[in-house]
Protein backbone atom coordinates (compact mmCIF):
# COMPACT_ATOMS: atom_id res chain seq x y z
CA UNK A 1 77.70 142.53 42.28
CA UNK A 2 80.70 140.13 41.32
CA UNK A 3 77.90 137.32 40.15
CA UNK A 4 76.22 139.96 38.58
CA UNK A 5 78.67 141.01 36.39
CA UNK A 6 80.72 137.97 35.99
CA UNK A 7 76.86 137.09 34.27
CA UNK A 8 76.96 140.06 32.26
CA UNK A 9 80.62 138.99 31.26
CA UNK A 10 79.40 135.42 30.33
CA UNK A 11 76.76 136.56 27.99
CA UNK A 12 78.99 139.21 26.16
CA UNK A 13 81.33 136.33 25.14
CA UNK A 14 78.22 133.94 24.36
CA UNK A 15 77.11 136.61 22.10
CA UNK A 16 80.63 138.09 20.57
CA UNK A 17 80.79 134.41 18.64
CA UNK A 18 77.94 134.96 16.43
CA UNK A 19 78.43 138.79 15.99
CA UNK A 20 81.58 137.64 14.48
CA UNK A 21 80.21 134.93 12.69
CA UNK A 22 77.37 137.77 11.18
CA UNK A 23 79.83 140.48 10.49
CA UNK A 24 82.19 137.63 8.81
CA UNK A 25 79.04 136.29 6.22
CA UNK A 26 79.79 136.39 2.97
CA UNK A 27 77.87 139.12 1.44
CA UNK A 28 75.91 138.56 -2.21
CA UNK A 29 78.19 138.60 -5.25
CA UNK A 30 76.39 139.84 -8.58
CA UNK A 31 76.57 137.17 -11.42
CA UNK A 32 74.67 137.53 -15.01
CA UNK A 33 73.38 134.62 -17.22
CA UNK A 34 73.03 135.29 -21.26
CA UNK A 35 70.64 133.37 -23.65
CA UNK A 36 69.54 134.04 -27.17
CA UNK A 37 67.02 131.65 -27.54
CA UNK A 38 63.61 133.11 -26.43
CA UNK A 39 61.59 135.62 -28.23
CA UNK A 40 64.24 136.31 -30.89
CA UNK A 41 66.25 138.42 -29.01
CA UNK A 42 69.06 138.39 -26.39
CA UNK A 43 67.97 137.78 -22.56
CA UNK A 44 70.49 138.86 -19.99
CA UNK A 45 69.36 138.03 -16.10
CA UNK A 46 71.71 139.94 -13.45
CA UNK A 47 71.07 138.97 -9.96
CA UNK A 48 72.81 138.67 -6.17
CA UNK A 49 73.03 135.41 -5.25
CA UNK A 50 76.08 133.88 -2.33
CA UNK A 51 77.51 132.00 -5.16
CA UNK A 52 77.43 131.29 -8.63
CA UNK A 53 75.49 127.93 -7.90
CA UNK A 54 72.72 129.39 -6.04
CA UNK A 55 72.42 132.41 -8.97
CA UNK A 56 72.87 129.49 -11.34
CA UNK A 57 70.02 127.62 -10.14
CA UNK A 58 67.88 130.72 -10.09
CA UNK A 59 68.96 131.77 -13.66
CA UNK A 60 68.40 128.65 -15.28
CA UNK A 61 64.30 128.41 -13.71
CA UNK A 62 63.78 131.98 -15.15
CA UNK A 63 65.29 130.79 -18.65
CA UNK A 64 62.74 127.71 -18.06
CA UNK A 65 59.78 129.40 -17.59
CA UNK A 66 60.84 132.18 -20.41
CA UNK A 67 61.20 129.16 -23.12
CA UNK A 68 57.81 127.56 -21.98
CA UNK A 69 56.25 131.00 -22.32
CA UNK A 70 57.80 131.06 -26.25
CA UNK A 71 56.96 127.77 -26.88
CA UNK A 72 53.50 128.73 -26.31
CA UNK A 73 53.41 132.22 -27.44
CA UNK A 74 55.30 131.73 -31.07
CA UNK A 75 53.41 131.96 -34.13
CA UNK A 76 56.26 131.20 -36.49
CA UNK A 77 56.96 127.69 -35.14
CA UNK A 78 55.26 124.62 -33.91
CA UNK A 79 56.32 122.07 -31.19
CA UNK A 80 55.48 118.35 -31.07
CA UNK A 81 52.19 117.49 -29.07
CA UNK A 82 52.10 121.53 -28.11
CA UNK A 83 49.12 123.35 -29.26
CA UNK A 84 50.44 127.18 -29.49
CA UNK A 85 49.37 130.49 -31.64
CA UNK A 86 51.21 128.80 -34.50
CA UNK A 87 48.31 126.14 -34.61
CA UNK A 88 45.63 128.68 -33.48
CA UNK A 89 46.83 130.11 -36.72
CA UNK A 90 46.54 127.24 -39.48
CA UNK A 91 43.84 126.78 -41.10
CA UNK A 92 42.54 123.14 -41.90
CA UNK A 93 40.17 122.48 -44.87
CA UNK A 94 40.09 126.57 -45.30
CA UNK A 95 39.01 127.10 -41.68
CA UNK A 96 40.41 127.52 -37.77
CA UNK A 97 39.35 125.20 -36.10
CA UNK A 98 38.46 125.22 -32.55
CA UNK A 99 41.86 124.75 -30.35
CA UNK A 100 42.39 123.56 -26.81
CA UNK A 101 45.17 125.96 -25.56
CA UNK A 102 47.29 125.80 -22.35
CA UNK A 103 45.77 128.08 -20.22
CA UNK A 104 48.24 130.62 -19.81
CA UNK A 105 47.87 131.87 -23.70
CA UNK A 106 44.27 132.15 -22.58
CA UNK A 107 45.44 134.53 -19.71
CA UNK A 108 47.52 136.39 -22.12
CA UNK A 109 44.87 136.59 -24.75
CA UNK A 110 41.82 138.42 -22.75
CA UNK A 111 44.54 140.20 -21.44
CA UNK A 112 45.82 141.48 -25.08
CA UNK A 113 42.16 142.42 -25.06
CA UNK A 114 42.00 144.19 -22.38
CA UNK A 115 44.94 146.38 -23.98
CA UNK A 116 42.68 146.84 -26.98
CA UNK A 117 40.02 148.48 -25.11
CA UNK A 118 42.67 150.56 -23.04
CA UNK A 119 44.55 151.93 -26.01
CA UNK A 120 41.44 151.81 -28.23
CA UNK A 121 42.66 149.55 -30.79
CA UNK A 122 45.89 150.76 -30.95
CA UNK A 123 47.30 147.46 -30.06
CA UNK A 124 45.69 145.25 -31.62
CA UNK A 125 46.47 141.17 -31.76
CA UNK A 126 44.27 140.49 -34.47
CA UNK A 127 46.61 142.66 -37.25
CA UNK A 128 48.70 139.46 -37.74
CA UNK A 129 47.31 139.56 -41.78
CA UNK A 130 48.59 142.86 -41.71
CA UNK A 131 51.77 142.44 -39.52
CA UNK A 132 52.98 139.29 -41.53
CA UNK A 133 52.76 141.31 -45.06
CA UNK A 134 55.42 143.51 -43.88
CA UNK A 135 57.34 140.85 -41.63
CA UNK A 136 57.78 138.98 -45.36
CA UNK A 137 58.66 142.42 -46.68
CA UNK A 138 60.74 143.30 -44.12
CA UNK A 139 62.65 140.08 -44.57
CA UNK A 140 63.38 139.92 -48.28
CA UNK A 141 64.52 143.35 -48.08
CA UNK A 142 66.93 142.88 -45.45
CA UNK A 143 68.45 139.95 -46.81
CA UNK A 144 68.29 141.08 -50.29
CA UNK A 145 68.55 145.50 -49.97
CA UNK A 146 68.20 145.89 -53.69
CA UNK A 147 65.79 144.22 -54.02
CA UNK A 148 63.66 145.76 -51.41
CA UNK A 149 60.27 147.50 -51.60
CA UNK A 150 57.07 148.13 -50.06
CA UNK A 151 54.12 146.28 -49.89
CA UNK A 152 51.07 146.95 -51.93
CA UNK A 153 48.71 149.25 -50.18
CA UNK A 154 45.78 147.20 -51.70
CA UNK A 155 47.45 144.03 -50.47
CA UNK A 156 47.59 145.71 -47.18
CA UNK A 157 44.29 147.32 -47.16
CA UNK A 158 42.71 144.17 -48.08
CA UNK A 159 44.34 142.67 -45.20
CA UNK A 160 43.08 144.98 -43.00
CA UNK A 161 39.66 143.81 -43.54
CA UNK A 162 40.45 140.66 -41.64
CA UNK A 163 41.52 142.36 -38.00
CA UNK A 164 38.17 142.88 -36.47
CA UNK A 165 39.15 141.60 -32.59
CA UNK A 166 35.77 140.38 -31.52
CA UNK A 167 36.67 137.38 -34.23
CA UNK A 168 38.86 135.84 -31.70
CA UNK A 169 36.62 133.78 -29.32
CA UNK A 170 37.92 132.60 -25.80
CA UNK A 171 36.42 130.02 -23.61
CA UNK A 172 37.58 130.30 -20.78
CA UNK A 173 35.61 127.30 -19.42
CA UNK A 174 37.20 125.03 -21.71
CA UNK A 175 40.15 126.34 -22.27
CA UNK A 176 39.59 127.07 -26.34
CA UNK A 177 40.28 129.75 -28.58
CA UNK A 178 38.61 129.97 -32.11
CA UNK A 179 39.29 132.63 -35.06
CA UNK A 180 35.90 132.76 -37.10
CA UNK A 181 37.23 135.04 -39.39
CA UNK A 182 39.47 132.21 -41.84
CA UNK A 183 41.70 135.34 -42.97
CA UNK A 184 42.70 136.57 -39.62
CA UNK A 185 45.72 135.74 -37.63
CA UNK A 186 47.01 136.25 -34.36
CA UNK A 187 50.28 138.60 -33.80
CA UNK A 188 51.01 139.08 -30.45
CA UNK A 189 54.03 140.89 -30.86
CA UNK A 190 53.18 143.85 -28.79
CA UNK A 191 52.45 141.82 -25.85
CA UNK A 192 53.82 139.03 -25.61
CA UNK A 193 57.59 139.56 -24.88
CA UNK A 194 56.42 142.02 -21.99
CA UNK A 195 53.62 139.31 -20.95
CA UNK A 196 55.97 136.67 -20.24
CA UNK A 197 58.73 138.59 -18.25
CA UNK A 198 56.00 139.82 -16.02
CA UNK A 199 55.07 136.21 -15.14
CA UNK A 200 58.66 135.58 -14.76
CA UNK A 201 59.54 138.45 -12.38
CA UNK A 202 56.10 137.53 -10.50
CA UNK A 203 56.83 133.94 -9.97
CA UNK A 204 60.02 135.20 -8.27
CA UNK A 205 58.84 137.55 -6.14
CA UNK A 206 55.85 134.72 -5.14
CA UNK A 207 59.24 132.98 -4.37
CA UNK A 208 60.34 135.73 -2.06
CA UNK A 209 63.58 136.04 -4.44
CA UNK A 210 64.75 139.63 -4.77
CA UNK A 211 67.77 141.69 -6.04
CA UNK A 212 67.15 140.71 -9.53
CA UNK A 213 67.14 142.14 -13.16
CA UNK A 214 65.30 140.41 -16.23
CA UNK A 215 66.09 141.78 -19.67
CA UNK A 216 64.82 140.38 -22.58
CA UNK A 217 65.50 142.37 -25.69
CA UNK A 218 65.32 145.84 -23.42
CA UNK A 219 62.30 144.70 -21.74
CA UNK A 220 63.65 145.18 -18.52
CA UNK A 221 61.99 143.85 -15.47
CA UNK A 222 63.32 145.18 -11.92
CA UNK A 223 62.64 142.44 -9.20
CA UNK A 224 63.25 144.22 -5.56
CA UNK A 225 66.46 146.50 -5.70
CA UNK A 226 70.50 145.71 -5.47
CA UNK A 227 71.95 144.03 -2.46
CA UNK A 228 72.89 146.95 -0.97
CA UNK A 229 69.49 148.48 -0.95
CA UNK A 230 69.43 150.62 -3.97
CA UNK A 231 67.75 150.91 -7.21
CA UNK A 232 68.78 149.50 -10.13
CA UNK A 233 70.16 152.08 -13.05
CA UNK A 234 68.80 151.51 -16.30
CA UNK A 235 69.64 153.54 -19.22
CA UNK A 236 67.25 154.61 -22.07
CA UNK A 237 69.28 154.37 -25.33
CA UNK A 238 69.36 157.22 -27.70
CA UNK A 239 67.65 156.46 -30.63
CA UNK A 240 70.28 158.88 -32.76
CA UNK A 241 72.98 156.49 -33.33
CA UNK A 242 75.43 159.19 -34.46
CA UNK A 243 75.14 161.58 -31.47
CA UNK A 244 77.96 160.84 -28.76
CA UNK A 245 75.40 160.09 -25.77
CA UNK A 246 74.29 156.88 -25.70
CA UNK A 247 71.83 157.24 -23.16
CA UNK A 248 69.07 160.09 -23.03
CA UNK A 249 68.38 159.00 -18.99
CA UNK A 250 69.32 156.96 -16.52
CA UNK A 251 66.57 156.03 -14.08
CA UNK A 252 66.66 154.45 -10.39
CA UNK A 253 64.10 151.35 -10.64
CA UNK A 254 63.33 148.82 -7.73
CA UNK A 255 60.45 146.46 -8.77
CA UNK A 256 59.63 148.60 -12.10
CA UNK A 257 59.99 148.53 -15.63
CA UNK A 258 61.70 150.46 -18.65
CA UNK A 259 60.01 149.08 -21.85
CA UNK A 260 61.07 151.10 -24.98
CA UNK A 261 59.52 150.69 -28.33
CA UNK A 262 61.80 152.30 -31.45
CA UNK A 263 61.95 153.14 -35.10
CA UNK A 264 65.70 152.49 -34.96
CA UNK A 265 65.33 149.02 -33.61
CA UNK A 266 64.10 146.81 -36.45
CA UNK A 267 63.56 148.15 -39.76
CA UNK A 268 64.87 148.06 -43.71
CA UNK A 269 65.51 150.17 -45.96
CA UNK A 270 63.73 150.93 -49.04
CA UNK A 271 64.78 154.07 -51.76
CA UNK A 272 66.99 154.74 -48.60
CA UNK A 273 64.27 155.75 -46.30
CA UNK A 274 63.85 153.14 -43.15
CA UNK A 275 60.88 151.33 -42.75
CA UNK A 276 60.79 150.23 -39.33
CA UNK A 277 58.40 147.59 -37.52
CA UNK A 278 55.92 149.58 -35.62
CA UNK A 279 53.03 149.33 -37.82
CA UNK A 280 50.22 152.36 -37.62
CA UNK A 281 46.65 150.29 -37.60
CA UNK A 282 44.92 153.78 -38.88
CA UNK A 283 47.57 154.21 -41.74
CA UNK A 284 48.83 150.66 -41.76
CA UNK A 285 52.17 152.09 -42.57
CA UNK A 286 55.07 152.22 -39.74
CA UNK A 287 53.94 155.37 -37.32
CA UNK A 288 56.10 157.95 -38.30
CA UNK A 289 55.30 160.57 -35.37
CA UNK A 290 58.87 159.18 -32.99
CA UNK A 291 61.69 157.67 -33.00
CA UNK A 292 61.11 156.33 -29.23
CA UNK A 293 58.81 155.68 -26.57
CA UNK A 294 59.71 154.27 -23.54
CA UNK A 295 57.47 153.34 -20.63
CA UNK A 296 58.08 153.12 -17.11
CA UNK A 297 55.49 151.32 -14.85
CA UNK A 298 55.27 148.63 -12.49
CA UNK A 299 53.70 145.39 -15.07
CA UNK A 300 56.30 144.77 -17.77
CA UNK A 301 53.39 144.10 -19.88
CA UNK A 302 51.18 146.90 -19.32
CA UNK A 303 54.96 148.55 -20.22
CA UNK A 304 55.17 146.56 -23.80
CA UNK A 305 51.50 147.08 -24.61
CA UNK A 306 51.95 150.92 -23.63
CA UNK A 307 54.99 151.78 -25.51
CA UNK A 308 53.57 150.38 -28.70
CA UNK A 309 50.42 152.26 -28.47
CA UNK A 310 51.96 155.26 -27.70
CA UNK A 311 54.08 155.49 -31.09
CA UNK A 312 51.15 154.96 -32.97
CA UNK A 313 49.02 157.83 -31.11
CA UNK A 314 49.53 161.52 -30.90
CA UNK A 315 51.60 163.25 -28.41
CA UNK A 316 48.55 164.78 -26.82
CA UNK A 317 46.45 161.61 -26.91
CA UNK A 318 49.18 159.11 -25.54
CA UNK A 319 49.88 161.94 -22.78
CA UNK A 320 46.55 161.67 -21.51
CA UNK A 321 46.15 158.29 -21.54
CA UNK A 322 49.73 158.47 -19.79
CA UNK A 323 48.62 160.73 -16.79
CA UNK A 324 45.66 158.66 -16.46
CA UNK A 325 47.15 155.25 -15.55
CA UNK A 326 48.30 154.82 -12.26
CA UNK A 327 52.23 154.27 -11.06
CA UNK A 328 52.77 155.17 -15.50
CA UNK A 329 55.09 157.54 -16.29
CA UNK A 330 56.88 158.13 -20.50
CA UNK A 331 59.10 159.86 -22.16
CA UNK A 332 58.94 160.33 -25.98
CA UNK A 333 61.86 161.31 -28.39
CA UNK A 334 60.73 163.37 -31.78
CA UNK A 335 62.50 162.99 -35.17
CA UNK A 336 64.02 166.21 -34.63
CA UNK A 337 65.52 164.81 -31.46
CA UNK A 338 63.03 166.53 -28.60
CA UNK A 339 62.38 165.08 -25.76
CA UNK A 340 58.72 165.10 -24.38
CA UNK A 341 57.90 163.71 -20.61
CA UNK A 342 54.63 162.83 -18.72
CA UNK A 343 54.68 165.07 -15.85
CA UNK A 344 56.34 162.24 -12.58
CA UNK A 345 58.79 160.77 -14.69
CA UNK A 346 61.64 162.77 -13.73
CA UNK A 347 61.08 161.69 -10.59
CA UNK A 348 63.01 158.51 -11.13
CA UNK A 349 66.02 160.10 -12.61
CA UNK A 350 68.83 159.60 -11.54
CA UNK A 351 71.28 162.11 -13.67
């Protein structure tokens, strides 16, 4: 009995060593990382990490990948030796020509497609000779507010005759993408922002990295949940900036997304009504039916794609199309301030 429990003795105090050494570990501190120089907006990553150099190191691959995903993605500027949407765009000799893309704007592209069946057409890539009327509107008017005014609705009507889709031609194969139509251009606004923090947040999870929140311009991007095992809280803002409560909800996300599309967001003013950038393909005129839509759902992008269609649809239509998604849940806010729900999103409240 006296060997066995001197034994028992021996392997308590083999085994108190490394208890202590696991109840004394360091446990994750949180650490954030700000940028403003992707997608014309502000990215914030917030994250666990044992020290700032290991967060550091994981921060600065996510800001990596996010600038290679702009680089491509941009159709306002162009990159030495990089073929992006700004070339796809030019014209040479009054035509597109023919361009061999890096294959992730292919990805992106049939997936923007893919959105255009889903929403039917109400995201639409092709509405870039619509979108950049009002972008050059939009512009002078902000930096010059009496001068401001609307564009043309023959200008824009026009314009409109250039956005048939099925003019953009991917080969996959090869790796090309073509616009046949010599008046169309890309705008791949609705998607693109969404698209790329998606990849991000996947390529991190591939990675087996977890506790992690992307936000890029309030595209936000759960990846796993907080150190301590719970969800993340993420607001949705309240689109009356004069009301007292800046947040309409808070909701509990692990491995979600909160993507919310708003009137009060980016806009001008013209006659002092805002004009905001949300752009109604049917009226081509910014959708005037909410002030927000946010979008809760597992793909960031299916999130960016979604809120954007949904201010430019009905309550009823974007409802159904709502409850007919999987793991999709919204919440709408009305001019007159109402609030309007698919029927599992207050599941993920949180107060």
């Amino acid at each position: 009995m006296k060997v066995k429990l001197l034994s028992v003795l021996l392997s308590l105090a083999m085994l108190l060593p490394c208890a202590a050494l696991v109840s004394c570990e360091k446990p994750p501190e949180k650490f954030s990382e700000y940028s403003f120089d992707y997608f014309d907006t502000v990215t914030t990553i917030t994250g666990y990490a044992e020290s700032r150099e290991a967060f550091d190191g994981i921060a600065e691959s996510v800001l990596t990948e996010l600038g290679e995903y702009h680089r491509l993605f941009t159709i306002y500027h162009r990159f030495e030796g990089l073929e992006n949407l700004c070339t796809v765009n030019e014209l040479v000799d009054g035509q597109h020509r023919t361009v061999t893309v890096d294959r992730r704007i292919v990805d992106m592209l049939l997936y923007a497609k893919e959105m255009y069946a889903k929403t039917n057409g109400r995201v639409n890539i092709a509405m870039g000779s619509v979108l950049s009327i009002w972008h050059d509107y939009r512009t002078l008017g902000m930096d010059d507010p009496a001068s401001a005014e609307l564009p043309p609705m023959d200008k824009l009507t026009e314009a409109a005759k250039h956005t048939d889709i099925n003019c953009l031609v991917i080969d996959e194969e090869n790796s090309t993408v073509t616009l046949t139509d010599p008046a169309m251009k890309l705008d791949v606004g609705a998607i693109a922002k969404g698209y790329a923090v998606e990849m991000v947040a996947r390529s991190l999870e591939e990675q087996g990295i977890t506790g992690f929140v992307i936000n890029v311009g309030g595209n936000v991007r759960t990846v796993g949940e907080k150190a301590d095992g719970e969800p993340w809280l993420v607001g949705i803002e309240n689109p009356d900036e004069e009301e007292d409560r800046p947040y309409l909800a808070y909701l509990g996300l692990a491995g979600r997304t909160l993507v919310t599309s708003g009137s009060y967001q980016r806009y001008y003013l013209v006659d002092g009504k805002r004009y905001h950038h949300i752009i109604d393909p049917d009226t081509l005129m910014p959708s005037e039916g909410f002030t927000s839509v946010s979008v809760l759902t597992k793909s960031s992008a299916d999130g960016d794609a979604l809120s954007t269609a949904l201010f430019c649809m009905s309550f009823e239509e974007g409802l159904a199309l709502v409850e007919s998604l999987p793991d999709t849940e919204a919440m709408w806010v009305l001019p007159d301030g109402q609030e309007k729900t698919s029927s599992g999103f207050d599941a993920y409240r949180t107060k």
